[in-house]
Protein backbone atom coordinates (compact mmCIF):
# COMPACT_ATOMS: atom_id res chain seq x y z
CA UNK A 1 -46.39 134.18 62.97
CA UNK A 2 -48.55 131.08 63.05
CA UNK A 3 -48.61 128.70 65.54
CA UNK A 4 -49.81 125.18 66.25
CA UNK A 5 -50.94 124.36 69.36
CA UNK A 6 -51.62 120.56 70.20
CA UNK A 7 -53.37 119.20 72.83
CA UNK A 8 -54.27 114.88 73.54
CA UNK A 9 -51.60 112.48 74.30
CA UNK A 10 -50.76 110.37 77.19
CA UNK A 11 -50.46 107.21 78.76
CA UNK A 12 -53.20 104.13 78.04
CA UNK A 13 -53.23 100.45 78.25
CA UNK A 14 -52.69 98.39 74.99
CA UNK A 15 -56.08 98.36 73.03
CA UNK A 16 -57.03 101.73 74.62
CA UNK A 17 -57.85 104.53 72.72
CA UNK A 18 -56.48 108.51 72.38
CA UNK A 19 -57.16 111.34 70.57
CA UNK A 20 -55.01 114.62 69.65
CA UNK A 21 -55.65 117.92 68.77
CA UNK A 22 -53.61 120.42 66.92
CA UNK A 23 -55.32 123.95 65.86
CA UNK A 24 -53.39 126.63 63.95
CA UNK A 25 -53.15 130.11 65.28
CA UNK A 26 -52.76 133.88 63.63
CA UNK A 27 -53.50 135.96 61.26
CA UNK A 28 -53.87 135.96 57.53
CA UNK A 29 -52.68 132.03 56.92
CA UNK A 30 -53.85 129.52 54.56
CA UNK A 31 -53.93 126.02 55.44
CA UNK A 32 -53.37 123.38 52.73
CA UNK A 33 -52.44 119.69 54.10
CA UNK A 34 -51.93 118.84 57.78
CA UNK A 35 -50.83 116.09 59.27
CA UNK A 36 -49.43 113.80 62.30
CA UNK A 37 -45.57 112.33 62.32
CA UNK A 38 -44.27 110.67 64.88
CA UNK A 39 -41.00 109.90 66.33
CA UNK A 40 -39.93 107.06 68.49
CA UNK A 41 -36.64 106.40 70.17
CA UNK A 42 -34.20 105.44 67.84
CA UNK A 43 -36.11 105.95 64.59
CA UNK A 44 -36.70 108.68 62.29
CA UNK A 45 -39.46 110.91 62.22
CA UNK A 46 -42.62 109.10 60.16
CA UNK A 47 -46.03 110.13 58.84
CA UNK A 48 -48.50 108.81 60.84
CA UNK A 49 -51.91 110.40 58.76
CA UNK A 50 -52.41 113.43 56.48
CA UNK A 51 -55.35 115.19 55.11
CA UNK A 52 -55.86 118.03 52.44
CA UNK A 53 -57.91 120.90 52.42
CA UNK A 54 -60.94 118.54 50.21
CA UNK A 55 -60.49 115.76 53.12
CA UNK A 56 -58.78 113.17 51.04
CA UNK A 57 -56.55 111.20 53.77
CA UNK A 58 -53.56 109.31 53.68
CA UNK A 59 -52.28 106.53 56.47
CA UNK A 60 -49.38 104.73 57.44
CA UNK A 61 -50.10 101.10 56.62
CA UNK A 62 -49.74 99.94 60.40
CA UNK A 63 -52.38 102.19 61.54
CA UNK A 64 -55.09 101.56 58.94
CA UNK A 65 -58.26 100.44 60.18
CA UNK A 66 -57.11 101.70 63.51
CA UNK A 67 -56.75 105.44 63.19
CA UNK A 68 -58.55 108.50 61.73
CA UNK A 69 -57.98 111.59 60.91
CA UNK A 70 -60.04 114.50 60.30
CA UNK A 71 -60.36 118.58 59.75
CA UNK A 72 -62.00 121.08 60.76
CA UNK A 73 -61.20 123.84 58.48
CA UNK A 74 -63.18 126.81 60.19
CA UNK A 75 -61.43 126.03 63.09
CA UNK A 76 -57.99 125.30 61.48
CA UNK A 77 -57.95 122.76 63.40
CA UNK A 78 -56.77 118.49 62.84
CA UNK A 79 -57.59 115.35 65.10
CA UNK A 80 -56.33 112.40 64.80
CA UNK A 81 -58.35 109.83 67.12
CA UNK A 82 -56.50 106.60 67.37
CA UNK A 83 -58.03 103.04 68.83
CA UNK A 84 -56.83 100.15 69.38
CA UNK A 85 -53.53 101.35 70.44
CA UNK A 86 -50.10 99.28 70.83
CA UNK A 87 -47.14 99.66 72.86
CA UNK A 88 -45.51 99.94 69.14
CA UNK A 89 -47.46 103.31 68.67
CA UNK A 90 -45.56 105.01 70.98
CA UNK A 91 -43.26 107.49 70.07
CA UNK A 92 -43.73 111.96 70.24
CA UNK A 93 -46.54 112.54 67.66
CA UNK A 94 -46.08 116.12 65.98
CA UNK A 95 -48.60 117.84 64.38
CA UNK A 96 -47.91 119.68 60.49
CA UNK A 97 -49.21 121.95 58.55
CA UNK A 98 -48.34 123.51 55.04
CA UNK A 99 -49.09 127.20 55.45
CA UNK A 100 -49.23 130.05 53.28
CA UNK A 101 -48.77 133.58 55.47
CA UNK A 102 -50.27 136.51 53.47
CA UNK A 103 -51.84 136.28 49.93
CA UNK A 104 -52.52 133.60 47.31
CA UNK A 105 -48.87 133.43 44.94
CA UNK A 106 -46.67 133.15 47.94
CA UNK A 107 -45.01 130.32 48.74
CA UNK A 108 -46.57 127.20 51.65
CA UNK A 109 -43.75 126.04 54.23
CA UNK A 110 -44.03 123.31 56.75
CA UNK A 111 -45.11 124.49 60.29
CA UNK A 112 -44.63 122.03 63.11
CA UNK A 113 -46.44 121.63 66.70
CA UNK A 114 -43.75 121.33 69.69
CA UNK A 115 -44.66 117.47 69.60
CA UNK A 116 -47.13 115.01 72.29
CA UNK A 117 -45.74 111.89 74.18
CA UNK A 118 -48.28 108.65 73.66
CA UNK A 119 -47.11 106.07 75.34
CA UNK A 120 -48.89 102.86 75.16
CA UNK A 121 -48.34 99.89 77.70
CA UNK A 122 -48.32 96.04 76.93
């Protein structure tokens, strides 16, 4: 069983900044991309930023230039720090993972975290 645990989130003025946390727990696993979606009211579930193992990333247009995301992979453990926030940022951000449970020829599946309100006022 692996599990990911995230931690951030919040409430900030517009132009403020957050950052969240997500690190993988358990035993034999293999991380290969993670990631942040979110979900606002209303609207399906989006990809926010992703990252692979080698730390080539991957942003949603509207945050460019705004957010980053980064790895720690001996920690199994993403953060996505995000500046310049605005109130159309906020939505439940979830963290993902593909993860491989046991040894190298099984298959990855997509783990999720339990999700982190942001909420960002005007």
């Amino acid at each position: 069983q692996v599990q990911l645990v995230e931690s951030g989130g919040g409430l900030v003025q517009a132009g403020g900044s957050l950052s969240l946390s997500c690190a993988a727990s358990g035993s034999r696993f293999t991380i290969n991309d993670m990631g942040w979606y979110r979900q606002a009211p209303g609207k399906h579930r989006e990809l926010v930023a992703d990252i692979t193992g080698g730390g080539a990333t991957n942003y949603l247009d509207s945050v460019k230039g705004r957010f980053t995301i980064s790895r720690d992979n001996a920690k199994n453990m993403v953060t996505l720090q995000m500046n310049s926030l605005k109130p159309e940022d906020t939505a439940v951000y979830y963290c993902n993972a593909q993860i491989r449970v046991g040894p190298p020829g099984l298959s990855f599946f997509a783990s999720w975290g339990q999700g982190t309100q942001v909420t960002v006022s005007s």
